[in-house]
Protein backbone atom coordinates (compact mmCIF):
# COMPACT_ATOMS: atom_id res chain seq x y z
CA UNK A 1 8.74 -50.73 -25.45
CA UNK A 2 10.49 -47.37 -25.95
CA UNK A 3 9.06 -44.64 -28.49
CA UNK A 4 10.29 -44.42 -32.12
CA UNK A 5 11.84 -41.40 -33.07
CA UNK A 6 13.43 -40.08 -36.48
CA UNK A 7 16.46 -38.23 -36.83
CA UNK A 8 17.06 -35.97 -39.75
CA UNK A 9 20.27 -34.70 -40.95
CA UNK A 10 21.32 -33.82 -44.69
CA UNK A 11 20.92 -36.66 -46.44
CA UNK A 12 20.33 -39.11 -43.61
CA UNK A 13 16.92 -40.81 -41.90
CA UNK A 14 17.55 -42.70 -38.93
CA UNK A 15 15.14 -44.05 -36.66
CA UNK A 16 15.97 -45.07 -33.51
CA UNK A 17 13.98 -45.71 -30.41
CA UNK A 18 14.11 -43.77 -26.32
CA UNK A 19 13.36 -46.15 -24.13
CA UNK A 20 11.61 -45.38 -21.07
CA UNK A 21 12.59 -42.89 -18.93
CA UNK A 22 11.18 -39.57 -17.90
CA UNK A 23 13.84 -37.84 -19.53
CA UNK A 24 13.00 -39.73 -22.51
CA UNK A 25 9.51 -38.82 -22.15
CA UNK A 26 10.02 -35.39 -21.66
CA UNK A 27 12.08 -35.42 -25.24
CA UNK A 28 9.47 -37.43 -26.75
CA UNK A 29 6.74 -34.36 -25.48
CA UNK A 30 8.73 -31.96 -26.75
CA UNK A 31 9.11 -33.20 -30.51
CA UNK A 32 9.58 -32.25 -33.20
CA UNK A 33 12.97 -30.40 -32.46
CA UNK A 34 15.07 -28.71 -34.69
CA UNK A 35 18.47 -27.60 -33.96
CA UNK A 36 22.48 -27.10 -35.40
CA UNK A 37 24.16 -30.16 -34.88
CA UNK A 38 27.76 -29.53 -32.86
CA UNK A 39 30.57 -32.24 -32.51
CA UNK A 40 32.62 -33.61 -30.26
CA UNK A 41 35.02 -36.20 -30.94
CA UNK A 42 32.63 -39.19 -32.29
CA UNK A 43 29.55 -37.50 -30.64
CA UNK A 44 26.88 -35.21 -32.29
CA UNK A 45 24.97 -33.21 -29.40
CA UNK A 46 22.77 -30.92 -29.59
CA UNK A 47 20.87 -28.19 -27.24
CA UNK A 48 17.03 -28.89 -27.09
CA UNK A 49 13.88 -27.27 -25.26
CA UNK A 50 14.35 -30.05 -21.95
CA UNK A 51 15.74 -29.42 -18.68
CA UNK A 52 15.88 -31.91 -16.56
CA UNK A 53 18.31 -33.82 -13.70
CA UNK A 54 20.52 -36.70 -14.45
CA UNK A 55 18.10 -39.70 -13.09
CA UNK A 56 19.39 -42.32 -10.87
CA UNK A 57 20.56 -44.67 -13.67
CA UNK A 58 22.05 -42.77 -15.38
CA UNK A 59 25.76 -43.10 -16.99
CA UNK A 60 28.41 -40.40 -17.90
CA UNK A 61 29.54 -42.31 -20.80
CA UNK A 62 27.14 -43.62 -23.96
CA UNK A 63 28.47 -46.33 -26.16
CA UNK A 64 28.32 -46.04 -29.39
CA UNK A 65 25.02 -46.09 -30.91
CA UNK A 66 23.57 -44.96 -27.88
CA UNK A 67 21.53 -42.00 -27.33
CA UNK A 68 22.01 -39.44 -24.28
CA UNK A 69 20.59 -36.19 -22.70
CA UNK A 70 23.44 -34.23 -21.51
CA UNK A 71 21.76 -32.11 -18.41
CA UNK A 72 24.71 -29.31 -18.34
CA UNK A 73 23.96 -28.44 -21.38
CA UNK A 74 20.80 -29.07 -22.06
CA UNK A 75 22.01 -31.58 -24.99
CA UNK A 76 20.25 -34.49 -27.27
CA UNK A 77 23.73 -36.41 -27.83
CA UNK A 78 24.05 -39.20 -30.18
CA UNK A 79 27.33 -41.92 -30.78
CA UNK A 80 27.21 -43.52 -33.53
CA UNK A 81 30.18 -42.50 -35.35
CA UNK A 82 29.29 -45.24 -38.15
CA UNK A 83 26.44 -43.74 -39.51
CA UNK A 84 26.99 -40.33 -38.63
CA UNK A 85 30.31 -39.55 -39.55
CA UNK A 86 29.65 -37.68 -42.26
CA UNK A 87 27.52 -34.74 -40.57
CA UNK A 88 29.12 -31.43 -40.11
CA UNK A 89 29.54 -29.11 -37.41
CA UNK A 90 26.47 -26.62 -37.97
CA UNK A 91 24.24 -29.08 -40.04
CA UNK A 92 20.54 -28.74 -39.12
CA UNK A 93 19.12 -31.77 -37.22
CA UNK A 94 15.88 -32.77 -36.66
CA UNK A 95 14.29 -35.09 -34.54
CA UNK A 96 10.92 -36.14 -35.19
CA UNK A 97 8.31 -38.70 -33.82
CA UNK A 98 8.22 -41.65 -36.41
């Protein structure tokens, strides 16, 4: 079972949940982040304190509702276009254990 995580922006609280990967890990040891959300397309992503290489399972492309690290840039991403289509370039983002 992955670890539970909250992610803060304006008026939205979403949990959601990394499942269990050492990238995911590493996020996990590095919460709580805070950062300026920036968009692309249907995708927030933003840079966090993590570097690490793309593991062997990786994928280029999330779905959405998926979460993603984005090793170029050092990048939390999220799709979910649904629930966070109202966030603005800039916005402050946190992600939090829950």
């Amino acid at each position: 079972m992955g670890k539970k995580i909250r992610i803060l922006v304006s008026e939205l609280r979403v949990e959601a949940e990394l499942n269990e990967s050492k990238t995911s890990q590493l996020i996990w040891e590095a919460l709580p982040i805070e950062a300026k959300a920036n968009l692309w397309g249907e995708e927030i992503y933003f840079t966090i304190p993590v570097k690490t290489i793309l593991e062997a399972e990786s994928r280029e492309v999330i779905s959405a509702g998926e979460l993603g690290y984005w090793p170029t840039g050092h990048a939390f991403c999220i799709s979910d276009p649904k629930v966070f289509l109202k966030v603005k370039e800039g916005a402050k983002i946190t992600l939090e254990r829950a």
